[in-house]
Protein backbone atom coordinates (compact mmCIF):
# COMPACT_ATOMS: atom_id res chain seq x y z
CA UNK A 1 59.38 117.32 154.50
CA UNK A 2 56.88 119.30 151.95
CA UNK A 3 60.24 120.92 151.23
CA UNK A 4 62.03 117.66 150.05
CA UNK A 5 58.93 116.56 148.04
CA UNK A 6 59.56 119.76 145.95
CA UNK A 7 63.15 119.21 145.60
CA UNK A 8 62.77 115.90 144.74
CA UNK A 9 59.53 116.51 142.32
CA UNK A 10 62.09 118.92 140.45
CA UNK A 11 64.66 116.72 140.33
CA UNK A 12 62.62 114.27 138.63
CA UNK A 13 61.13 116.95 135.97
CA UNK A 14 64.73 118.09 134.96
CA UNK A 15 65.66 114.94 134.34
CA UNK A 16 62.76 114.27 131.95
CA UNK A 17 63.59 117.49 130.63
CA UNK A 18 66.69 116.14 129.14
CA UNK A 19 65.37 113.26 128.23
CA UNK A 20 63.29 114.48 126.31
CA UNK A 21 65.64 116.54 124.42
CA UNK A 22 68.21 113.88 123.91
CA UNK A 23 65.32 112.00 122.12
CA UNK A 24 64.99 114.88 119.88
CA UNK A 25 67.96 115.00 118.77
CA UNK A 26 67.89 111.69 117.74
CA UNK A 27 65.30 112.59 115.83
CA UNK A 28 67.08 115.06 113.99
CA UNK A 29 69.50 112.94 113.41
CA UNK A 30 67.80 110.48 111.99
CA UNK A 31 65.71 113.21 109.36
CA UNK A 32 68.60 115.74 109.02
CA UNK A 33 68.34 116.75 105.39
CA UNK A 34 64.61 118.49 105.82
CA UNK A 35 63.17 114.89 106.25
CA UNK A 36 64.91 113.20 103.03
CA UNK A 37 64.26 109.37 102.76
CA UNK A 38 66.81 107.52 100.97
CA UNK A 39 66.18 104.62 98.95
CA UNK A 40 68.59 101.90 98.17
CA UNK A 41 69.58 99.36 95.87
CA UNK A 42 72.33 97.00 94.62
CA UNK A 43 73.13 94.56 92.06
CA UNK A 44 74.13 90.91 91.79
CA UNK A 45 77.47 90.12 90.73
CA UNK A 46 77.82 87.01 88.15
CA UNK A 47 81.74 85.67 87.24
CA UNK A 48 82.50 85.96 83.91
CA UNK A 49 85.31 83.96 81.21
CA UNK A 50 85.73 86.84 78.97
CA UNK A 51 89.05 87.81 78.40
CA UNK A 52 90.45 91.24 80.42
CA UNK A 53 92.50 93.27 78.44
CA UNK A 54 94.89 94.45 81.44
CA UNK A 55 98.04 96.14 81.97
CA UNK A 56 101.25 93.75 83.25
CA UNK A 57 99.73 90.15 82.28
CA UNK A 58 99.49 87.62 79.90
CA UNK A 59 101.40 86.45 76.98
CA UNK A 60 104.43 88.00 75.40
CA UNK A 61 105.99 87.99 72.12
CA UNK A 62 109.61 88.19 71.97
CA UNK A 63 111.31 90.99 70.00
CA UNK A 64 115.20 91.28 69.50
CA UNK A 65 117.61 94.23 69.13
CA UNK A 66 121.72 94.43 68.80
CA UNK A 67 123.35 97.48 70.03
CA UNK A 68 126.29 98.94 67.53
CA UNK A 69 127.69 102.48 67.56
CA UNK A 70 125.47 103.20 64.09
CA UNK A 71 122.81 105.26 64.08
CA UNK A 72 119.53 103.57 64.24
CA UNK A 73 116.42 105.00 63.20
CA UNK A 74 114.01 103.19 65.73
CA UNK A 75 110.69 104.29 65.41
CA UNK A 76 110.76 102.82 62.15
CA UNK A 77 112.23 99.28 63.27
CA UNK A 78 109.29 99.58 65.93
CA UNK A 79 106.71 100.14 64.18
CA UNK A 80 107.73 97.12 61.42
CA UNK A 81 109.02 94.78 64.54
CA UNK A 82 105.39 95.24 66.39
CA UNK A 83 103.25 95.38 63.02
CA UNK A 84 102.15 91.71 64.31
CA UNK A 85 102.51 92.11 67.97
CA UNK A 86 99.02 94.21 68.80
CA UNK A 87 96.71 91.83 70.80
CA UNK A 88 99.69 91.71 74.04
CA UNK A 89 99.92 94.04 76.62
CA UNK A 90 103.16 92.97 77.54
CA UNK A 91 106.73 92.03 75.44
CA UNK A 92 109.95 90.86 76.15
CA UNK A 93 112.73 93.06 74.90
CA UNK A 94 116.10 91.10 74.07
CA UNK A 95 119.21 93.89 73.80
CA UNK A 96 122.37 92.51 73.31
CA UNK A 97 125.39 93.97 74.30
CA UNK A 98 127.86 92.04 72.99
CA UNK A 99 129.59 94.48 70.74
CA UNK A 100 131.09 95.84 73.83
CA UNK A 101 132.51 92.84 76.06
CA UNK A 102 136.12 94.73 76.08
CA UNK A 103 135.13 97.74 77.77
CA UNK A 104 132.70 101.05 78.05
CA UNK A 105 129.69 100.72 76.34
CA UNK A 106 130.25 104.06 73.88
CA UNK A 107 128.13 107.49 73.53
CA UNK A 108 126.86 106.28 70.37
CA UNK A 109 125.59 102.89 72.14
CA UNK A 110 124.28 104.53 75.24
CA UNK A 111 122.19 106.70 72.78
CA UNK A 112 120.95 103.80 70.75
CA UNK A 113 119.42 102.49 73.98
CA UNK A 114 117.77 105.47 75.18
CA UNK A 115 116.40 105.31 71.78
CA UNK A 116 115.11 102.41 71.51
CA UNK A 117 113.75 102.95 75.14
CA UNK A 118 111.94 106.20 73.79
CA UNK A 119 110.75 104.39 70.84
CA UNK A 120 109.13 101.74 72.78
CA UNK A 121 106.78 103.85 74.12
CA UNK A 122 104.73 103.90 70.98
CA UNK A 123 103.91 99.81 71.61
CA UNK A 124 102.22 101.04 74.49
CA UNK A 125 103.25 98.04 76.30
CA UNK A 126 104.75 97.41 79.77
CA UNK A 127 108.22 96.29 78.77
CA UNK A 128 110.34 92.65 80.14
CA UNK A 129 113.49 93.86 79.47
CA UNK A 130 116.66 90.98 79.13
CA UNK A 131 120.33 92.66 78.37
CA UNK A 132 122.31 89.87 77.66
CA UNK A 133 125.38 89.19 75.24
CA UNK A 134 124.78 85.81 73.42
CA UNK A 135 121.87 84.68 71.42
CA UNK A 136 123.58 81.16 70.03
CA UNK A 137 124.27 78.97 73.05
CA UNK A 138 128.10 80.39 73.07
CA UNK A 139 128.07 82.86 75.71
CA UNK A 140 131.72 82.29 77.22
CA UNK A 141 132.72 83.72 73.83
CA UNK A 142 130.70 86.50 73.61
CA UNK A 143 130.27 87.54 77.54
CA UNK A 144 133.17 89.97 79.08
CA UNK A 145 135.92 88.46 80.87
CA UNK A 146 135.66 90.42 84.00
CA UNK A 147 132.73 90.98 86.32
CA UNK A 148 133.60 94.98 86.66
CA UNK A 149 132.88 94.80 83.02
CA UNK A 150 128.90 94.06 83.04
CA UNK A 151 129.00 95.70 86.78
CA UNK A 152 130.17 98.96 84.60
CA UNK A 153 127.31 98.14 81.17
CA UNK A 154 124.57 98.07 84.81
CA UNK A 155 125.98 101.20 85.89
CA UNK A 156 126.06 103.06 81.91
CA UNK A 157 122.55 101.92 81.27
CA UNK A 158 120.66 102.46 84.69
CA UNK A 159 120.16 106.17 84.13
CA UNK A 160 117.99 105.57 81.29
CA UNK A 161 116.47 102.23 82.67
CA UNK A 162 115.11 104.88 85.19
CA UNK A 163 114.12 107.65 82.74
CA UNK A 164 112.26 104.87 81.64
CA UNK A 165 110.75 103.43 84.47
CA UNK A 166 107.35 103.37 84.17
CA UNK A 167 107.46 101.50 81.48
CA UNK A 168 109.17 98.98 82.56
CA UNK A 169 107.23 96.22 84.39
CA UNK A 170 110.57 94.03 85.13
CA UNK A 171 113.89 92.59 84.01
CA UNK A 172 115.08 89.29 83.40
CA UNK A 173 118.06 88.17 84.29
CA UNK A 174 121.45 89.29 85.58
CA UNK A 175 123.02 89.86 81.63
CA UNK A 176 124.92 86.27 81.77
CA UNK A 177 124.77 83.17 80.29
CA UNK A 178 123.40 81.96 77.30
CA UNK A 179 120.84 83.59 75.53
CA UNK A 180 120.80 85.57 79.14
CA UNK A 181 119.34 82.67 80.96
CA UNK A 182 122.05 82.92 83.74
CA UNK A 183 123.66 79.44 82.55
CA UNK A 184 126.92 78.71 80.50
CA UNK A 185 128.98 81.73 82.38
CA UNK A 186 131.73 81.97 84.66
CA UNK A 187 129.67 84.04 86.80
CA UNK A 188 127.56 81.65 89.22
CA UNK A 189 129.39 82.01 92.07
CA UNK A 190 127.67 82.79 95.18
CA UNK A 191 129.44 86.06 95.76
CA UNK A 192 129.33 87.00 91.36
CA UNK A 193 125.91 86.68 92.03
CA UNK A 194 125.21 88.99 94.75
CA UNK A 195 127.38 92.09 93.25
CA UNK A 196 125.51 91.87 90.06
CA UNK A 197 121.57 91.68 91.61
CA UNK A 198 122.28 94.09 94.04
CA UNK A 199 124.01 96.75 91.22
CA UNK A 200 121.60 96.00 89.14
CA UNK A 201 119.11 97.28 91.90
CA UNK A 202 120.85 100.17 93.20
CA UNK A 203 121.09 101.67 89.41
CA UNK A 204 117.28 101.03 88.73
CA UNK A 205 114.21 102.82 90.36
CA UNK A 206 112.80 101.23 92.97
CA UNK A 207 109.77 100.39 91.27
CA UNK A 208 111.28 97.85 88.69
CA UNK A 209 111.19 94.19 89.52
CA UNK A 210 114.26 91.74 88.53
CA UNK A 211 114.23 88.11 88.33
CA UNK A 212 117.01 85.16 88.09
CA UNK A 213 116.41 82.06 86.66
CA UNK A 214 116.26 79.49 89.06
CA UNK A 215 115.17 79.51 92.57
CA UNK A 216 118.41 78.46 94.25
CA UNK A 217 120.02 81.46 92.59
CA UNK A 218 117.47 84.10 94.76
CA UNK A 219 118.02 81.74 97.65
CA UNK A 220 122.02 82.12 97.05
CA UNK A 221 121.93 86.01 96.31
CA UNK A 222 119.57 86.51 99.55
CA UNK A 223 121.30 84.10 101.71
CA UNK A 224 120.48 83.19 104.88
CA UNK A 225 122.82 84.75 107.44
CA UNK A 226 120.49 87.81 108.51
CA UNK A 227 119.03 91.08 106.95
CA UNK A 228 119.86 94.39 106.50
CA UNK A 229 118.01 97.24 105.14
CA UNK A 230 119.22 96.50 101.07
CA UNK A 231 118.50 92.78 101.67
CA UNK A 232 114.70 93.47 102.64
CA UNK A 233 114.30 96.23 99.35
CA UNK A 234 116.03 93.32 96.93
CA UNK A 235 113.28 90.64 98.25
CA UNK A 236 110.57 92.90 97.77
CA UNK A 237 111.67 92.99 93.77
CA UNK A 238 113.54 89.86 93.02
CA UNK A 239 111.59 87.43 91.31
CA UNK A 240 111.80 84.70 89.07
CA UNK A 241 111.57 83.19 84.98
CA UNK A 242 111.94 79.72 84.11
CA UNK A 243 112.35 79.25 80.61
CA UNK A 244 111.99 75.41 80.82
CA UNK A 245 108.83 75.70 82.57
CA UNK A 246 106.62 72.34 83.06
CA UNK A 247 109.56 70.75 80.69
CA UNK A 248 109.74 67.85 82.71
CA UNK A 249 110.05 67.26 86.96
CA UNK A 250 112.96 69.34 87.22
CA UNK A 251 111.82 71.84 84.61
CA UNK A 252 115.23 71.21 82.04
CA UNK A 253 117.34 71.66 85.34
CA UNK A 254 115.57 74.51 87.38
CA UNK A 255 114.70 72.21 90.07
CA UNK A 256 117.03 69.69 91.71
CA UNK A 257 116.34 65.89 93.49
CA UNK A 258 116.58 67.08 97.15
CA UNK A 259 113.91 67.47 99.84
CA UNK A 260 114.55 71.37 100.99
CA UNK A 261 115.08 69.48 104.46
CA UNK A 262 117.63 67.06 103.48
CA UNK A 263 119.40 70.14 101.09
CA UNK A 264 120.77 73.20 102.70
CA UNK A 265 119.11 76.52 101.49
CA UNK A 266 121.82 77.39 98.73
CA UNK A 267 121.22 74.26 96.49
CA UNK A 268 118.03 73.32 94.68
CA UNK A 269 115.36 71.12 95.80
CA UNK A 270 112.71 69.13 94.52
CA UNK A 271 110.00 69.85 92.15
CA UNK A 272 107.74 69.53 95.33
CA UNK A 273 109.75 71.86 97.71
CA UNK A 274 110.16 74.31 94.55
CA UNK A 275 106.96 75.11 94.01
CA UNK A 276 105.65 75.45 97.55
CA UNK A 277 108.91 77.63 97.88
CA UNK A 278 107.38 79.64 94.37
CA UNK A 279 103.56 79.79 96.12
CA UNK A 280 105.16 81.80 98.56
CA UNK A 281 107.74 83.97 97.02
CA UNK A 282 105.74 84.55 94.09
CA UNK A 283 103.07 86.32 96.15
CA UNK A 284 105.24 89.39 96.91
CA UNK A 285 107.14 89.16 93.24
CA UNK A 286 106.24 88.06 89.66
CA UNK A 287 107.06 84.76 87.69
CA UNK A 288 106.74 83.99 84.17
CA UNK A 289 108.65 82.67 81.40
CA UNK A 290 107.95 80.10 78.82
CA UNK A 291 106.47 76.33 78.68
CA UNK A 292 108.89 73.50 76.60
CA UNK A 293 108.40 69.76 75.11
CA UNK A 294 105.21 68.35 75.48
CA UNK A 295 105.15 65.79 78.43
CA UNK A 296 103.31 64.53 81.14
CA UNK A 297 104.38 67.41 83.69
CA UNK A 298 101.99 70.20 81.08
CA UNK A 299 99.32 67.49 80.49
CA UNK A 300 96.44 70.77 81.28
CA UNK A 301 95.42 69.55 84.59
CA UNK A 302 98.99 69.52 85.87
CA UNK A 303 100.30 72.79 83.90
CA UNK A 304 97.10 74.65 85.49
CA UNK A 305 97.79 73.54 88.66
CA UNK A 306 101.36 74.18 88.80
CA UNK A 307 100.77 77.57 87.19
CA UNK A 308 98.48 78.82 89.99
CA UNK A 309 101.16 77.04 92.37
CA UNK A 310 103.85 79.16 91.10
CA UNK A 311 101.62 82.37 90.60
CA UNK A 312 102.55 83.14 86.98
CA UNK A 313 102.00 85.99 85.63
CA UNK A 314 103.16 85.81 81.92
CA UNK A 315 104.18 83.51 79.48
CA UNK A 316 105.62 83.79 75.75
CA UNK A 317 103.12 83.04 73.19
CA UNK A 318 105.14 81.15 70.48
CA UNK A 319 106.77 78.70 72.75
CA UNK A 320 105.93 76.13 72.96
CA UNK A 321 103.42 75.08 69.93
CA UNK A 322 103.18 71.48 70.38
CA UNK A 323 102.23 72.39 74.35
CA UNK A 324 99.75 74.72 73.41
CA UNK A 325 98.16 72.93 70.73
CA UNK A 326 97.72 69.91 73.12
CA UNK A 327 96.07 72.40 75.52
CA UNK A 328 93.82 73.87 72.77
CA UNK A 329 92.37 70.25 71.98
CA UNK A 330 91.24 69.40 75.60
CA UNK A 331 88.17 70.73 77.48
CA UNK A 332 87.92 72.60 81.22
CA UNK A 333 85.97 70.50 83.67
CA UNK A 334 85.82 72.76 86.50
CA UNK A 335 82.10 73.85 86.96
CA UNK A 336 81.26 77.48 86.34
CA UNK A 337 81.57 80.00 83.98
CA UNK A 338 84.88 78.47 82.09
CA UNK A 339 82.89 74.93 82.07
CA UNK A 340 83.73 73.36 78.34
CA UNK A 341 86.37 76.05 77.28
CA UNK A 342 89.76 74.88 75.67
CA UNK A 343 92.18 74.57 77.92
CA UNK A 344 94.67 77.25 75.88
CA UNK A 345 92.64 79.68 76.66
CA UNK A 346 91.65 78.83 80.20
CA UNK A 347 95.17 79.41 80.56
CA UNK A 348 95.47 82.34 78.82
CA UNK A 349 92.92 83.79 80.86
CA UNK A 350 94.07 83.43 84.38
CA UNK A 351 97.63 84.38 84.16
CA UNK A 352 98.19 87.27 86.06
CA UNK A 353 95.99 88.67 88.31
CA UNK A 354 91.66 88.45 87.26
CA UNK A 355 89.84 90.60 89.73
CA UNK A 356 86.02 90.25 90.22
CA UNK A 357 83.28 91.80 92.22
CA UNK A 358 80.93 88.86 94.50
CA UNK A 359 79.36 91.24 96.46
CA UNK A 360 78.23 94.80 97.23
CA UNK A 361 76.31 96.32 100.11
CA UNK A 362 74.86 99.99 99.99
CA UNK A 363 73.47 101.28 103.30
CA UNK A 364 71.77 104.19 105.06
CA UNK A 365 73.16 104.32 108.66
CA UNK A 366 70.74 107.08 109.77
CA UNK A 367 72.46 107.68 113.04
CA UNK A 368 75.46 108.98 111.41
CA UNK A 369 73.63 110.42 108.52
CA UNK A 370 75.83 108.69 105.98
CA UNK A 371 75.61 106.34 103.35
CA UNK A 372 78.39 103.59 103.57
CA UNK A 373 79.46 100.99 100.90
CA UNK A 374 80.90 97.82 101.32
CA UNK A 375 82.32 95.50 97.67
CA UNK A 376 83.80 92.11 98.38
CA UNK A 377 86.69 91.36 95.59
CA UNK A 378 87.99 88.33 94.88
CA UNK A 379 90.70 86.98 92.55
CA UNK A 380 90.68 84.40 90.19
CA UNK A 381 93.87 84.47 88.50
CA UNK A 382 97.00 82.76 89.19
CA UNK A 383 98.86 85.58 90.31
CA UNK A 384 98.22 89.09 92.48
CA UNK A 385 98.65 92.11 91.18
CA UNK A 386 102.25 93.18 91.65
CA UNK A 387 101.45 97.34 90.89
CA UNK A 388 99.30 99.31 93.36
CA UNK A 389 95.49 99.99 91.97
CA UNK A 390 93.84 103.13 92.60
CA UNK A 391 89.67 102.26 93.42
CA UNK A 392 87.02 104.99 92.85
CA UNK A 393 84.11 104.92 94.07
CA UNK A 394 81.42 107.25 91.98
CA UNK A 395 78.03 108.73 92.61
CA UNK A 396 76.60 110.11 89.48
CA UNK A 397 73.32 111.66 88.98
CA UNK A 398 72.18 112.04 85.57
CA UNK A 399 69.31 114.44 86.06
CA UNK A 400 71.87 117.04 88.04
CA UNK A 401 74.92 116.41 85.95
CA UNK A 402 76.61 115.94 88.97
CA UNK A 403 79.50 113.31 89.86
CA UNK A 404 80.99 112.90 92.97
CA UNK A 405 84.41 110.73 93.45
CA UNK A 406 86.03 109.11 96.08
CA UNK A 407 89.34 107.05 96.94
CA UNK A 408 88.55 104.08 98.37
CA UNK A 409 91.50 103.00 100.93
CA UNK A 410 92.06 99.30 100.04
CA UNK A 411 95.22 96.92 99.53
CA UNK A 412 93.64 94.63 96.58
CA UNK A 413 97.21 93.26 96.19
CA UNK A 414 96.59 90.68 99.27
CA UNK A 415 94.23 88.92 96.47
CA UNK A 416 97.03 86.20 95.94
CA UNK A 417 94.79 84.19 93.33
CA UNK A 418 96.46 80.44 92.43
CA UNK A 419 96.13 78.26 95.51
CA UNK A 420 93.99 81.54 97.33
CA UNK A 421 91.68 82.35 94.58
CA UNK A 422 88.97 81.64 96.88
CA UNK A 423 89.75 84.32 99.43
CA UNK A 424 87.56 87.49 99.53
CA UNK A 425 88.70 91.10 100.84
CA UNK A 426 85.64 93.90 101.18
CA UNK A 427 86.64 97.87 100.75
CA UNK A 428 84.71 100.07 102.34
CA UNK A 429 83.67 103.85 102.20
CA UNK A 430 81.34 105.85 104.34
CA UNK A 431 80.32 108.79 102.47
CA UNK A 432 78.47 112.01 104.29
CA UNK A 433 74.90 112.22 103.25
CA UNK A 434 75.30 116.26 103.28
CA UNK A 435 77.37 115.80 100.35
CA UNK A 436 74.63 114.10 98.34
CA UNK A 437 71.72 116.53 96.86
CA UNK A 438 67.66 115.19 96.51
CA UNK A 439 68.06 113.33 93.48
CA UNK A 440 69.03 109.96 91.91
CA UNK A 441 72.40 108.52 91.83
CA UNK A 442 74.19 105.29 90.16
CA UNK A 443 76.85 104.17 92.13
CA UNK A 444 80.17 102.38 90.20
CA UNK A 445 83.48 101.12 91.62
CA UNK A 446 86.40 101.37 88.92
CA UNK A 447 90.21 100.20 89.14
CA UNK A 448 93.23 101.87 87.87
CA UNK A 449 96.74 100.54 87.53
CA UNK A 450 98.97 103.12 88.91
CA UNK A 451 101.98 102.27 87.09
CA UNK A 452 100.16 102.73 83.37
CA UNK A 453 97.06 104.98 84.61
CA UNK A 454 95.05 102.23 82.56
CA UNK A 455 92.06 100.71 83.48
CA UNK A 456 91.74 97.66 85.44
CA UNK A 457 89.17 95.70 83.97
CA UNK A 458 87.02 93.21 86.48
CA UNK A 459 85.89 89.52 85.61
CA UNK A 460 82.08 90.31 85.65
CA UNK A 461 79.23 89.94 83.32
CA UNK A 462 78.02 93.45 84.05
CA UNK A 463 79.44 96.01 81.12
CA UNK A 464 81.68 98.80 82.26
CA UNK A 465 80.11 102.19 81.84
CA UNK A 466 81.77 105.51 81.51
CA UNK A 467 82.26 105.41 85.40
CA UNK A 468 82.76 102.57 86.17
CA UNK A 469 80.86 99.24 87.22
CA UNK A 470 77.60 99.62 88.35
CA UNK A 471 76.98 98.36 92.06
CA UNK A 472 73.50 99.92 92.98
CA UNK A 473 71.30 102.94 92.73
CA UNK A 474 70.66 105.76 95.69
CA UNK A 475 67.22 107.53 95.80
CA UNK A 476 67.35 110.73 97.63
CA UNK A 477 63.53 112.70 98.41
């Protein structure tokens, strides 16, 4: 029996043996780092109107350019054309091919489109590019009479189209109809339509988006007899302009009378069934275009809700006056920040995507002996972004000098804005408290476009600084 007691007494002491030392290594868990403490702070986040000078959004100006066999020089013509064009971060380039609607575009064509390509790249803009071969309303004269004609001009131009490609945020159109806006042509049938969106595809890089006119025409090229694999890569870049946009209720003939039920999914529906059919679509793919005759259907609380319904993205500046200049003279009524503003620039100021900060949470977890970060984004635009983002998160310490950088995994592009403007999405980073030295850090969060490798600027009162925008302060003793 004494025997057991012993056994039993040591049983009891091991045990509280190791106890003992799991609770000290709690303990140096929780003051690794020679005992540091680590102070913490973060800042409020307050909406602001300014306007955000961003890549691939806004308003356009339109600039025009016939393709001959002569020799242009155009840097020059560049640099004259877009001597008024500086405040846009976007334009719509017009090339007309009609000088070749018999046959091969030439040598000395093909070259005066790569240089106008290379040329273009001193706008520093992100390029809406339209190849078309009428600018007068008379197309069927001026288009080619054969389909393997423009299926040929796609096939000659798409090796520069992808030398070019990162300037490029999208094309327009399919090069028919009049003035390019896929109407007045021979070419709207079903299966005309198909070859040239899906040749058009296969001879640019993947990156570039294209875009029809109406929604019945994506509806017709899709279909709706299965998928295979270049079906799903054409709906992930096939989106939409309307050039009659908020004209009246079928938008100068975009729209049709039909419920989407009572029409079958070729033809086009009603202004109602359109636009729920562009809230969706338009989430994956851009919109824009440009707004005609003032009417009840852009009166500015209709035009901004039917904006954010279709997600647009950009719009062309000089069209239409009389539209604009009724939006200029009424007020915003929405509470908030853009309270009392015009309603021009309201508009102005949400197409696209508008990013903003509500939130961000800085936090010791002592247990893992990291710091962790958590910023909630919203966005308050009508439209997501449609190019990847890059978000850094940066420690800097201005006594050491020292500035420490890290990716933040994230997929900001779920922001849809328009109709979801009021959903939130929160990154988050855990960050190894080894890595950090005793001393004082600022922490910032910036955004790059990945297309540009510009900024993304955010829709907050706080400035941007050199690193980014501040979200708190770490003290490390």
């Amino acid at each position: 029996m004494g025997m057991i007691r012993i056994m039993k007494w040591y049983g009891w002491k091991k045990w509280k043996y190791i106890a003992v030392l799991m609770a000290l290594a709690v303990c140096v868990l929780c003051f690794s780092g020679c005992g540091r403490t680590v102070e913490i702070s973060t800042y409020d986040f307050t909406e602001s109107s300014q306007e955000l000078d961003n890549p691939s959004r806004g308003f356009y100006r339109i600039h025009c350019f016939q393709i001959t066999d002569h020799q242009e020089d155009y840097q020059q013509k560049i640099a004259e054309e877009f001597n008024q064009d500086k405040e846009t971060r976007l334009c719509l380039i017009e090339i007309n091919l009609q000088n070749y609607k018999e046959g091969a575009i030439t040598e000395a064509g093909l070259a005066n489109i790569e240089s106008l390509l290379e040329a273009l790249k001193a706008t520093d803009k992100q390029l809406i590019l339209r190849f078309l071969y009428d600018w007068d309303g008379k197309n069927m004269e001026r288009e080619p009479e054969n389909l393997e004609t423009i299926l040929l001009h796609m096939e000659q131009i798409g090796p520069a189209l992808r030398r070019h490609h990162k300037q490029i945020f999208t094309l327009q159109g399919l090069f028919i109809g009049n003035w390019g806006e896929m109407n007045g042509t021979k070419f709207l049938k079903d299966e005309d339509l198909s070859q040239l969106a899906f040749k058009l595809a296969a001879v640019t890089d993947p990156s570039t988006y294209l875009s029809v006119r109406m929604p019945a025409q994506w509806r017709k090229i899709i279909g709706d007899q299965g998928e295979n694999q270049s079906i799903r890569d054409l709906k992930t870049r096939l989106g939409l302009f309307n050039d009659g946009m908020l004209g009246n209720e079928s938008d100068y003939g975009t729209y049709g009378t039909e419920s989407a039920d009572a029409a079958d999914w070729r033809s086009s529906w009603s202004r109602e069934d359109e636009l729920e059919f562009q809230n969706e679509l338009c989430g994956c793919v851009p919109n824009g275009g440009e707004v005609i005759h003032e009417n009840a259907f852009n009166d500015l609380d209709r035009a901004i809700e039917d904006l954010a319904t279709m997600h647009v993205t950009c719009l062309n500046q000089d069209y239409d006056r009389e539209v604009f200049q009724k939006w200029e003279r009424e007020q915003v009524l929405e509470q908030g920040c853009f309270s009392g503003m015009d309603g021009l620039t309201y508009i102005k100021r949400h197409l696209g995507y508008r990013l903003l900060i509500t939130d961000a949470h800085l936090e010791h977890k002592a247990l893992k002996n990291l710091l962790s970060a958590d910023v909630t984004f919203k966005n308050a635009g009508f439209a997501p972004l449609y190019r990847d983002v890059k978000v850094q998160l940066s420690l800097y310490s201005e006594e050491k000098d020292q500035l420490l950088t890290y990716e933040v995994p994230q997929n900001l592009r779920k922001l849809l804005g328009g109709k979801q403007a009021e959903e939130l999405l929160t990154i988050h980073q855990d960050i190894p408290l080894k890595e950090l030295s005793k001393t004082s850090y600022k922490a910032y969060v910036s955004l790059i476009d990945s297309q540009t490798g510009k900024s993304v600027f955010l829709a907050n009162e706080q400035e941007v600084e050199q690193y980014g925008y501040p979200i708190g302060t770490i003290d490390i003793d």
